[in-house]
C-alpha atoms as a PDB file:
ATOM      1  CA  UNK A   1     -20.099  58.334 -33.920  1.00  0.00           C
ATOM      2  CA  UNK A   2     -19.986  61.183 -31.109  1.00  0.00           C
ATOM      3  CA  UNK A   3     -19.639  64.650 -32.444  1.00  0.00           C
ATOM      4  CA  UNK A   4     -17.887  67.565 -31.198  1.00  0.00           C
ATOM      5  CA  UNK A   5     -20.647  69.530 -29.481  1.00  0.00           C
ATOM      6  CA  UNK A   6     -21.330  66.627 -27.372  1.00  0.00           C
ATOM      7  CA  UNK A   7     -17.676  65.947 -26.086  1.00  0.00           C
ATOM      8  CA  UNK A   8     -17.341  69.930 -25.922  1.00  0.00           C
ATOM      9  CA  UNK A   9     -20.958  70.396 -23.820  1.00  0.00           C
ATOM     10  CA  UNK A  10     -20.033  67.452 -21.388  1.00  0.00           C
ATOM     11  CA  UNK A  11     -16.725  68.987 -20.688  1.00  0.00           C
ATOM     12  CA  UNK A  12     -18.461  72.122 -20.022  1.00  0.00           C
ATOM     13  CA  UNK A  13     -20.780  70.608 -17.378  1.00  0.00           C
ATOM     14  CA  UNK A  14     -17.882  68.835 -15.724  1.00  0.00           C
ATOM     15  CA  UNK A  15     -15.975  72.127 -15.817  1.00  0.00           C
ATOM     16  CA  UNK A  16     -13.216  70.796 -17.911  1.00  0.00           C
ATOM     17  CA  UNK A  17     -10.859  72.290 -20.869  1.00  0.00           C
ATOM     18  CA  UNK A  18     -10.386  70.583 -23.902  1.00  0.00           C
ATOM     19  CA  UNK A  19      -6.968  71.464 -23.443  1.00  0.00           C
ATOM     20  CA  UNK A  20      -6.503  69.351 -20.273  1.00  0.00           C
ATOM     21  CA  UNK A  21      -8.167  66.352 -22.391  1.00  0.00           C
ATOM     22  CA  UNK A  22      -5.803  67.020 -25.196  1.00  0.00           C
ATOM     23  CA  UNK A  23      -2.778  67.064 -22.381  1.00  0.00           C
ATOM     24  CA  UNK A  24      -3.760  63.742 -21.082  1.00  0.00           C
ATOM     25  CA  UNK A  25      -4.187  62.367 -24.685  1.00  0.00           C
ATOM     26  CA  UNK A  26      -0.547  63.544 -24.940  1.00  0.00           C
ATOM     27  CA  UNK A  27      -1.906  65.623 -28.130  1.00  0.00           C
ATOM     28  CA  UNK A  28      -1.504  69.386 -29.105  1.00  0.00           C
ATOM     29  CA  UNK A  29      -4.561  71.622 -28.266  1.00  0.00           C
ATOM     30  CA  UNK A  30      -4.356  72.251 -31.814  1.00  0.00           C
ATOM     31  CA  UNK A  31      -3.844  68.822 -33.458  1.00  0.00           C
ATOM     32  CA  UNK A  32      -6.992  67.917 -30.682  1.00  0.00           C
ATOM     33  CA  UNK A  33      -9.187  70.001 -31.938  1.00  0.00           C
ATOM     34  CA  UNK A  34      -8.331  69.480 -35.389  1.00  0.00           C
ATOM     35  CA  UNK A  35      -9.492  65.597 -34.494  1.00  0.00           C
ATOM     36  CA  UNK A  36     -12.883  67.005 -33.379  1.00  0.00           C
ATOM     37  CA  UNK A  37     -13.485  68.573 -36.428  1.00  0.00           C
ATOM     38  CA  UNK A  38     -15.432  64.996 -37.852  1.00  0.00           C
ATOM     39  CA  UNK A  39     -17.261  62.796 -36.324  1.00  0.00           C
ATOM     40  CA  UNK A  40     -15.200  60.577 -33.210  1.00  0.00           C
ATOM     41  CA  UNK A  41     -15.400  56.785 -33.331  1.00  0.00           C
ATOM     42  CA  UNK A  42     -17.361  55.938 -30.145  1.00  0.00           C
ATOM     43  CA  UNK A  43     -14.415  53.652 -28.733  1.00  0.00           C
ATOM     44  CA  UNK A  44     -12.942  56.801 -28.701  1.00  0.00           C
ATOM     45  CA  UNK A  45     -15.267  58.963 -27.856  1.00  0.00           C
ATOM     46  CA  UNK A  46     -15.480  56.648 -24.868  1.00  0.00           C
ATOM     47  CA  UNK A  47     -12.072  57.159 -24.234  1.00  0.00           C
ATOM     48  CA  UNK A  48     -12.347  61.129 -23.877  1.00  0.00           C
ATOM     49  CA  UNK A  49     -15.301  60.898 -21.416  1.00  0.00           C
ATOM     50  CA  UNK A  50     -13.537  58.893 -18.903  1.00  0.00           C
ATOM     51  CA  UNK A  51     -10.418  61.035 -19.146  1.00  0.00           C
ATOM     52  CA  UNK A  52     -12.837  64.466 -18.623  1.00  0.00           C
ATOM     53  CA  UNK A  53     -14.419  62.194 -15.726  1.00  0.00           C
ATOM     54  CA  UNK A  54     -10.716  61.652 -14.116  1.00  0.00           C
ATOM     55  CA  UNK A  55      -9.957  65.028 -14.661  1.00  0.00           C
ATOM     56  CA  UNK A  56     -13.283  66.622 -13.324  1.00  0.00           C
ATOM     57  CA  UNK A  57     -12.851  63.861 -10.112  1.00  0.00           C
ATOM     58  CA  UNK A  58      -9.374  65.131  -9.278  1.00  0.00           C
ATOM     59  CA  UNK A  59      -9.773  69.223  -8.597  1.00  0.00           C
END
């Protein structure tokens, strides 16, 4: 299980917004960080870092 402060610090060094990751999820900034409020499954978790990667690779 991946917790918030890890998804949120790894965005920060890629010099990402959650709200960009929460775009691409198709999600709310809200209802996205309402998600990170517990504990992220790691297939999921997974899921987020590659999409902060693609997003951090295309500025």
């Amino acid at each position: 299980m991946t917790d918030k402060e890890t998804i949120k610090k790894y965005a920060k060094s890629k010099g990402v917004y959650l709200w960009e990751v929460a775009e691409k999820l198709g999600l709310s900034d809200f209802y996205f960080s309402r998600c990170l409020r517990h504990p992220l499954p790691e297939d999921k978790a997974q899921e987020i870092f590659k999409i902060i990667d693609s997003i951090a690779e295309s500025r």
